[in-house]
PDB file of N, CA and C in Angstrom:
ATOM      1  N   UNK A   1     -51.464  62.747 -17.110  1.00  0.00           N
ATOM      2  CA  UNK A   1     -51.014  61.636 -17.942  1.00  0.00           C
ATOM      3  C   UNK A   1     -51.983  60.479 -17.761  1.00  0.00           C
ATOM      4  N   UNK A   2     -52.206  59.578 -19.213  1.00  0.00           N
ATOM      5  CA  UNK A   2     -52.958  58.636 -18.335  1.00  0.00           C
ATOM      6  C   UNK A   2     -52.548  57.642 -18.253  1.00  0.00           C
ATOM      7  N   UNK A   3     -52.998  56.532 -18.092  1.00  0.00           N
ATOM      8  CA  UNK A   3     -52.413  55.342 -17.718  1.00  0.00           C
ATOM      9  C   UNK A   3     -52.032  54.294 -19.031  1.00  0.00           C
ATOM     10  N   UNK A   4     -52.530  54.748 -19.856  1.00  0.00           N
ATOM     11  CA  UNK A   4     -52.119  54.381 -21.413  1.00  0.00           C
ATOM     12  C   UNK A   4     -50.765  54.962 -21.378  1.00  0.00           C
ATOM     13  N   UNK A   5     -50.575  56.487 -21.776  1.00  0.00           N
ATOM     14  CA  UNK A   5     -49.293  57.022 -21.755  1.00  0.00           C
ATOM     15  C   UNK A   5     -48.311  56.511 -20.912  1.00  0.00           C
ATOM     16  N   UNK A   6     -48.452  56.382 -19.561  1.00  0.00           N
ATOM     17  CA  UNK A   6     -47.564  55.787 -18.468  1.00  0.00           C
ATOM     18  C   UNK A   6     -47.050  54.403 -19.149  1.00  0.00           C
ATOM     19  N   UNK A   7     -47.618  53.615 -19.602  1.00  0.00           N
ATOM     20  CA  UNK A   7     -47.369  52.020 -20.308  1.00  0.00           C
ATOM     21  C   UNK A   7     -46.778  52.186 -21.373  1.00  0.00           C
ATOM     22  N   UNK A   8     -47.325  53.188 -22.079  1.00  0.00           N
ATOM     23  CA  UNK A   8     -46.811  53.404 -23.701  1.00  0.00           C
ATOM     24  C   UNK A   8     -45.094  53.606 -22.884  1.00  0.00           C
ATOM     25  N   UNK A   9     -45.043  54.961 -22.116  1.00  0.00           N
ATOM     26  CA  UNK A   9     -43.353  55.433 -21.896  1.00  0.00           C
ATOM     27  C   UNK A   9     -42.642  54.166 -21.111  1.00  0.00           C
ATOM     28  N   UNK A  10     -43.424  53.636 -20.396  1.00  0.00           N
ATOM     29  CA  UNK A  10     -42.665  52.423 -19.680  1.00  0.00           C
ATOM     30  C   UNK A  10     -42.421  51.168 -20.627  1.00  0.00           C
ATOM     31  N   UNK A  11     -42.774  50.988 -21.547  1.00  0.00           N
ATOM     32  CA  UNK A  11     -42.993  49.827 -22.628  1.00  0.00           C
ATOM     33  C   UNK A  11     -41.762  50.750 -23.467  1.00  0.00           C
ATOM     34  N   UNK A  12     -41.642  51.821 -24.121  1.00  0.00           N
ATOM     35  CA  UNK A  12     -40.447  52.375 -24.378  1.00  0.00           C
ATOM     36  C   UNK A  12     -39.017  52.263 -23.719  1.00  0.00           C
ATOM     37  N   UNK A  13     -39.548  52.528 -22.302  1.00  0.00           N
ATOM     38  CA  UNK A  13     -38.057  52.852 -21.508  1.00  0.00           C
ATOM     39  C   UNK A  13     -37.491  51.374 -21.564  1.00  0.00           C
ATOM     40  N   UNK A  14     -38.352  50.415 -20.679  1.00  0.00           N
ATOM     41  CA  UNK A  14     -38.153  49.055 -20.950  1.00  0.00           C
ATOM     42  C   UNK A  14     -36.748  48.463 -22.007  1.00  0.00           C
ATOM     43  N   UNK A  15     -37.998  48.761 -23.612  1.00  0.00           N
ATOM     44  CA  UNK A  15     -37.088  48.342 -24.406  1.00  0.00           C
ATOM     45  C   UNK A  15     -35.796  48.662 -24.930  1.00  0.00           C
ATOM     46  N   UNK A  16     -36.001  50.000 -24.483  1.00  0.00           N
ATOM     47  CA  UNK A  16     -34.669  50.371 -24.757  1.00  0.00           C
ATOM     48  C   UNK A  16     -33.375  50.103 -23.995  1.00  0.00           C
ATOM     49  N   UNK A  17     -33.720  49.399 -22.562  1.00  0.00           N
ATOM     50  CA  UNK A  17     -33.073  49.115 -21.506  1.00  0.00           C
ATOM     51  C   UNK A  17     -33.402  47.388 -21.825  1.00  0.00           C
ATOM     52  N   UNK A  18     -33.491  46.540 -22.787  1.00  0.00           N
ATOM     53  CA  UNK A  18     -33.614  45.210 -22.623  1.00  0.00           C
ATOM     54  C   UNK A  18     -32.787  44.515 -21.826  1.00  0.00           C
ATOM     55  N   UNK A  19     -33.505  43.836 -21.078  1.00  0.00           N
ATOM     56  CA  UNK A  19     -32.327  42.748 -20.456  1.00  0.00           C
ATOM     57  C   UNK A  19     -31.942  43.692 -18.977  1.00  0.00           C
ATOM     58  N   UNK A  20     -32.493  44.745 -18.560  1.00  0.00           N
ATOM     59  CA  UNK A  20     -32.175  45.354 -17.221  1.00  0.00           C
ATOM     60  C   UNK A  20     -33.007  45.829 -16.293  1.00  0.00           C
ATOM     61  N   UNK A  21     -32.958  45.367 -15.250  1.00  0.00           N
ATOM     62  CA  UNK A  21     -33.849  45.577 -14.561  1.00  0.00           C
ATOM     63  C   UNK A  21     -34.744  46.769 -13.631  1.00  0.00           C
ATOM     64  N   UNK A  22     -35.505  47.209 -13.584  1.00  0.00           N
ATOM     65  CA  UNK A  22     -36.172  48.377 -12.481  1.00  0.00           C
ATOM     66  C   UNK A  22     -37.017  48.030 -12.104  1.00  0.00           C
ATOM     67  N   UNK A  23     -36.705  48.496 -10.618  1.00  0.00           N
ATOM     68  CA  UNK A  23     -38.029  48.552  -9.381  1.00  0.00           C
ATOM     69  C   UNK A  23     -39.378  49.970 -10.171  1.00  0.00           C
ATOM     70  N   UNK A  24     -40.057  50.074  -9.393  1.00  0.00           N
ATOM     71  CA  UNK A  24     -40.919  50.670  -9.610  1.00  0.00           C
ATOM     72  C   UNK A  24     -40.794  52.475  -8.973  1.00  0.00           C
ATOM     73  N   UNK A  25     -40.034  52.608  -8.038  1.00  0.00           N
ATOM     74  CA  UNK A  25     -39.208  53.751  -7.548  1.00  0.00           C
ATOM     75  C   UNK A  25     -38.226  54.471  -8.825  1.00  0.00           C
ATOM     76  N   UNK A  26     -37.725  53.800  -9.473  1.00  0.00           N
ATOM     77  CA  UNK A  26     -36.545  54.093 -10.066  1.00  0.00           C
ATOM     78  C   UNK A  26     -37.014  54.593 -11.865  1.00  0.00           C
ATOM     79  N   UNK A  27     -38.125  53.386 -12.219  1.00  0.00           N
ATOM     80  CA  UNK A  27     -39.035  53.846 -13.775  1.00  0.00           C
ATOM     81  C   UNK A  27     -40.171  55.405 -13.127  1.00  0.00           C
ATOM     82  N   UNK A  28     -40.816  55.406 -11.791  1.00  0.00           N
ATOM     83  CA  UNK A  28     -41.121  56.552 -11.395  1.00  0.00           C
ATOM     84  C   UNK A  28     -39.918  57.546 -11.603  1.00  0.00           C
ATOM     85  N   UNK A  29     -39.217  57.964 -11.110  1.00  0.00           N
ATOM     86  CA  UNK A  29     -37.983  59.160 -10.978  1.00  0.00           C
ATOM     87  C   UNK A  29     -37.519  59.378 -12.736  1.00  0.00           C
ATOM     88  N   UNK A  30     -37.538  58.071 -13.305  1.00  0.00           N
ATOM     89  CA  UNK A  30     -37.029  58.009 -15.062  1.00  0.00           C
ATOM     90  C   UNK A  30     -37.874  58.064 -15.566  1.00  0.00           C
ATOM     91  N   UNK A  31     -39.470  57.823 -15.439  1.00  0.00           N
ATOM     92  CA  UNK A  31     -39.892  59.252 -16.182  1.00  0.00           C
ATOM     93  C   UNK A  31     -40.926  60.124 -15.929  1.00  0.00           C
ATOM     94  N   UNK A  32     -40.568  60.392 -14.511  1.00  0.00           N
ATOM     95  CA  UNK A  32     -41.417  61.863 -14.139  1.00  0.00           C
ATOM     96  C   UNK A  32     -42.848  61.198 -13.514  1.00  0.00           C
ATOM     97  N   UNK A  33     -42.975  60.007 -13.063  1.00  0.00           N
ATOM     98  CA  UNK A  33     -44.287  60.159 -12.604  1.00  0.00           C
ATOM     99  C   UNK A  33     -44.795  59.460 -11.479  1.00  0.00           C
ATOM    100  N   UNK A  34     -45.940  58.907 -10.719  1.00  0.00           N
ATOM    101  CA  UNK A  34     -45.858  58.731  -9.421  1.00  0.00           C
ATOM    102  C   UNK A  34     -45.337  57.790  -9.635  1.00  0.00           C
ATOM    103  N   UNK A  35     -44.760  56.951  -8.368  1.00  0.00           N
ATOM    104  CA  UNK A  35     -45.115  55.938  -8.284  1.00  0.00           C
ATOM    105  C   UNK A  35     -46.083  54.725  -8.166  1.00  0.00           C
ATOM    106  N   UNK A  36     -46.866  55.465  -7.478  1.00  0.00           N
ATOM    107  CA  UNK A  36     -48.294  54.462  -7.713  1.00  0.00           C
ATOM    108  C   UNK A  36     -48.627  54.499  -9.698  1.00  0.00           C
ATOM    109  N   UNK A  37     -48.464  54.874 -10.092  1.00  0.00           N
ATOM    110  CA  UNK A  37     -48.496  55.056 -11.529  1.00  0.00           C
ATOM    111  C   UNK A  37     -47.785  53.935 -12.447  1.00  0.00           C
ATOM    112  N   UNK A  38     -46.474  54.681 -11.527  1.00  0.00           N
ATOM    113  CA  UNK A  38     -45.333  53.538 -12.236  1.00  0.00           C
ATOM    114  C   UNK A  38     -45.649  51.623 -11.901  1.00  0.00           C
ATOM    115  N   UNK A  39     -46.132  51.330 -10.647  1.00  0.00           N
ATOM    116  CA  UNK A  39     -46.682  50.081 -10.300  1.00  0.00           C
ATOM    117  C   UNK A  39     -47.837  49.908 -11.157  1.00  0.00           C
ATOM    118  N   UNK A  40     -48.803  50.603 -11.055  1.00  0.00           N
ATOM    119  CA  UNK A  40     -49.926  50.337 -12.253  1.00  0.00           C
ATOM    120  C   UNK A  40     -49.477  49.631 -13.676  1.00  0.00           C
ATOM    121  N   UNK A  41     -48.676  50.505 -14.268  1.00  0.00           N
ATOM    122  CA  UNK A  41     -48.211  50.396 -15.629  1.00  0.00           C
ATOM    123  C   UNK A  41     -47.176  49.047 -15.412  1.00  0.00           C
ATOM    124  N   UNK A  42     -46.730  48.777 -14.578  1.00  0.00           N
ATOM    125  CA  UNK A  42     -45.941  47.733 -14.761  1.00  0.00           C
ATOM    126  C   UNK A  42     -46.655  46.429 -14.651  1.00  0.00           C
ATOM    127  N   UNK A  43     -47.193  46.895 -13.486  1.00  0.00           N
ATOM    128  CA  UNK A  43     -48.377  45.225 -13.434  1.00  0.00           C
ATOM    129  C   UNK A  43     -49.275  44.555 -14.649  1.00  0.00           C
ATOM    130  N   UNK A  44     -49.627  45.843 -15.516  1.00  0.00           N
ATOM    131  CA  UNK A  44     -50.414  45.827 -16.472  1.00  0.00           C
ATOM    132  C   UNK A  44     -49.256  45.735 -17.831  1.00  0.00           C
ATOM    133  N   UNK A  45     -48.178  45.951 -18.116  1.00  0.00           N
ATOM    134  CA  UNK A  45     -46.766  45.653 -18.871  1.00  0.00           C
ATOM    135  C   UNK A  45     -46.940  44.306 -18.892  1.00  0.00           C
ATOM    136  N   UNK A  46     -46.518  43.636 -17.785  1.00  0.00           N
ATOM    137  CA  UNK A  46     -46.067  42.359 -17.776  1.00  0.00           C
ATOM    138  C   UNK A  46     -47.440  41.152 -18.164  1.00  0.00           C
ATOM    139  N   UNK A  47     -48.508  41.754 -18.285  1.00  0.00           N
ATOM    140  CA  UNK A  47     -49.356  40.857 -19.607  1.00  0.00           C
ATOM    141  C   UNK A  47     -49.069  40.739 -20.455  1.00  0.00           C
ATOM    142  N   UNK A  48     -48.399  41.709 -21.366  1.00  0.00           N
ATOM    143  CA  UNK A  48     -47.933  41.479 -22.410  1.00  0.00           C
ATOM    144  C   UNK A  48     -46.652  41.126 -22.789  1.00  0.00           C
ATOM    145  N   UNK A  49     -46.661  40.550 -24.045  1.00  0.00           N
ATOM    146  CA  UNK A  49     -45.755  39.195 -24.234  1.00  0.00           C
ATOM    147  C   UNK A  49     -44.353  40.188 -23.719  1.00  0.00           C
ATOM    148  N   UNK A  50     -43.422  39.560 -23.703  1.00  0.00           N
ATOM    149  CA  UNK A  50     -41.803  40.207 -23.642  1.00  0.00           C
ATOM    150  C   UNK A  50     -41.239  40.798 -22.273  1.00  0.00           C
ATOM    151  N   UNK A  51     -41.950  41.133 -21.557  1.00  0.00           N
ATOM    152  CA  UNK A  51     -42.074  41.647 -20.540  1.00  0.00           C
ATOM    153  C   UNK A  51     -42.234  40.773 -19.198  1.00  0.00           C
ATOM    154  N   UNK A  52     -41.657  41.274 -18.034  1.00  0.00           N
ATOM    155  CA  UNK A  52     -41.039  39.997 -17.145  1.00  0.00           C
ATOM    156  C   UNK A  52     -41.087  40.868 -15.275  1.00  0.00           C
ATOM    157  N   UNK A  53     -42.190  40.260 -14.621  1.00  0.00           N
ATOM    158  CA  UNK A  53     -42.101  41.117 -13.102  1.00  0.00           C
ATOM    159  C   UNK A  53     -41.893  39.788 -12.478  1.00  0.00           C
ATOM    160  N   UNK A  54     -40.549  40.781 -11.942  1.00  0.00           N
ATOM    161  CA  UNK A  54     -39.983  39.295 -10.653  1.00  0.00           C
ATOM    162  C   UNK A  54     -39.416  40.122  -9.388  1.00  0.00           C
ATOM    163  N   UNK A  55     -38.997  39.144  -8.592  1.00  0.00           N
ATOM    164  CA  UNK A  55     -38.079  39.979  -6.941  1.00  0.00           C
ATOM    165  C   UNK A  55     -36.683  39.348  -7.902  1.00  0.00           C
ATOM    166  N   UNK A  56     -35.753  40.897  -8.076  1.00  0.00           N
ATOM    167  CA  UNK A  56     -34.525  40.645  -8.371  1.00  0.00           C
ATOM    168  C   UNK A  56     -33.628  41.825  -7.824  1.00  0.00           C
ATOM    169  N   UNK A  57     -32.807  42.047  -8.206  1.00  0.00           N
ATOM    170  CA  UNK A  57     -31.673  43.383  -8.022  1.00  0.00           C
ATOM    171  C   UNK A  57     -31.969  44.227  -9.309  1.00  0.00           C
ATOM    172  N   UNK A  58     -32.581  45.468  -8.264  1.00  0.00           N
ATOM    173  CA  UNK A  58     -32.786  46.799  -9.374  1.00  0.00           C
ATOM    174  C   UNK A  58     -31.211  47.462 -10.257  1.00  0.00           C
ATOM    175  N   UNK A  59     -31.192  47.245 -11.544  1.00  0.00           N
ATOM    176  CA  UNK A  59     -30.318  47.713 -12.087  1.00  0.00           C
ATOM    177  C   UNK A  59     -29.515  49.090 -12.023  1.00  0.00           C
ATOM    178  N   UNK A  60     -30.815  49.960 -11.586  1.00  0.00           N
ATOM    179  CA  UNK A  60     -30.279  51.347 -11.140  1.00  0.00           C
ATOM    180  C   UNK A  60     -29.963  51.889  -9.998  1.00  0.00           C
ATOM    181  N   UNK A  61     -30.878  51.333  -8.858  1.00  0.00           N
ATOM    182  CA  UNK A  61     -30.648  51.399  -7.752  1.00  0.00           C
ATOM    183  C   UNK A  61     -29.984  50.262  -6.802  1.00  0.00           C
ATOM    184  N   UNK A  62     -29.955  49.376  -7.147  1.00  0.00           N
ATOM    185  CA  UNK A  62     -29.228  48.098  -6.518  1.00  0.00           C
ATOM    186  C   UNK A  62     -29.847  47.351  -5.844  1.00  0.00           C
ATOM    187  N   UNK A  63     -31.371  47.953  -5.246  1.00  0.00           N
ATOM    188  CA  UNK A  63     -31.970  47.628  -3.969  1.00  0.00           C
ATOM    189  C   UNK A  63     -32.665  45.690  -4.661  1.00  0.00           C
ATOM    190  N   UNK A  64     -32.854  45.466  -3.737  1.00  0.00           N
ATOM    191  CA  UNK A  64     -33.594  43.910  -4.036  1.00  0.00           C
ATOM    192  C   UNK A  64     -35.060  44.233  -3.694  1.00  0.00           C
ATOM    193  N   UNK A  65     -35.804  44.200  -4.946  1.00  0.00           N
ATOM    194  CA  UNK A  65     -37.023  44.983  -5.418  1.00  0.00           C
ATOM    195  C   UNK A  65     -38.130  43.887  -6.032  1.00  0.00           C
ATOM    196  N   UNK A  66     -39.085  43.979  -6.363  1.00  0.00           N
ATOM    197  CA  UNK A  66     -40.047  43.813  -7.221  1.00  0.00           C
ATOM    198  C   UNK A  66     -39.650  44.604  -8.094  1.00  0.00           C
ATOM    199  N   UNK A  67     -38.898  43.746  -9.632  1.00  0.00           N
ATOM    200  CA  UNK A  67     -38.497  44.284 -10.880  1.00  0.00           C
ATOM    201  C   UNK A  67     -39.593  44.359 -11.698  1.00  0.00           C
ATOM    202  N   UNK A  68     -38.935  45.323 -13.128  1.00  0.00           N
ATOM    203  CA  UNK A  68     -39.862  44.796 -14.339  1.00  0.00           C
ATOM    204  C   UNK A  68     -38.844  44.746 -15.526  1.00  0.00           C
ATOM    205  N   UNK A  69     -38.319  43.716 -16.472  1.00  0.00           N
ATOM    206  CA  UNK A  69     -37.764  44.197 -17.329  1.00  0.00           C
ATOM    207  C   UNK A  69     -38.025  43.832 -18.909  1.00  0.00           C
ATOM    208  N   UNK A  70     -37.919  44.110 -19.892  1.00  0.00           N
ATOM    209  CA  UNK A  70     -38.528  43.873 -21.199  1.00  0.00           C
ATOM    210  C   UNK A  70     -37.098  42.639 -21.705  1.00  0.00           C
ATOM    211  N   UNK A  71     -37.931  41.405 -21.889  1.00  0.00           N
ATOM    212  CA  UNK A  71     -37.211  40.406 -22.791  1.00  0.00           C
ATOM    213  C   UNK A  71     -36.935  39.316 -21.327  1.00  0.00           C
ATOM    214  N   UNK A  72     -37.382  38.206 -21.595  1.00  0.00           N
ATOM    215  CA  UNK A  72     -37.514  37.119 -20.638  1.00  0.00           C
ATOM    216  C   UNK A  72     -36.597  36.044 -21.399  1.00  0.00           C
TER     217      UNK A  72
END
């Protein structure tokens, strides 16, 4: 996969989840790919407009994380 695709599916999952939050553990496991992957794509997400990386409470896992979620 490359790292385009990883952003493209995370920029998907995101929006379809507006307004909720995931760590980088949790968008890895949702959709199939590393984690170091999933951090890549998120760091590089949150340049673009709509998109939001903060320390909050992961929506899926609960843990108090470095989030990412689509819509600020």
């Amino acid at each position: 996969m490359t790292a385009g695709t990883a952003r493209q599916r995370l920029g998907d999952f995101l929006s379809e989840r507006r307004g909720r939050n995931f760590c980088d553990a949790c968008v890895a496991r949702a959709l199939g790919i590393d984690p170091s992957t999933a951090y890549r794509a998120a760091a590089k997400m949150t340049r673009a407009a709509g998109f939001v990386r903060e320390y909050a409470l992961c929506s899926d896992c609960g843990a108090s994380r470095l989030v990412t979620r689509a819509g600020g």
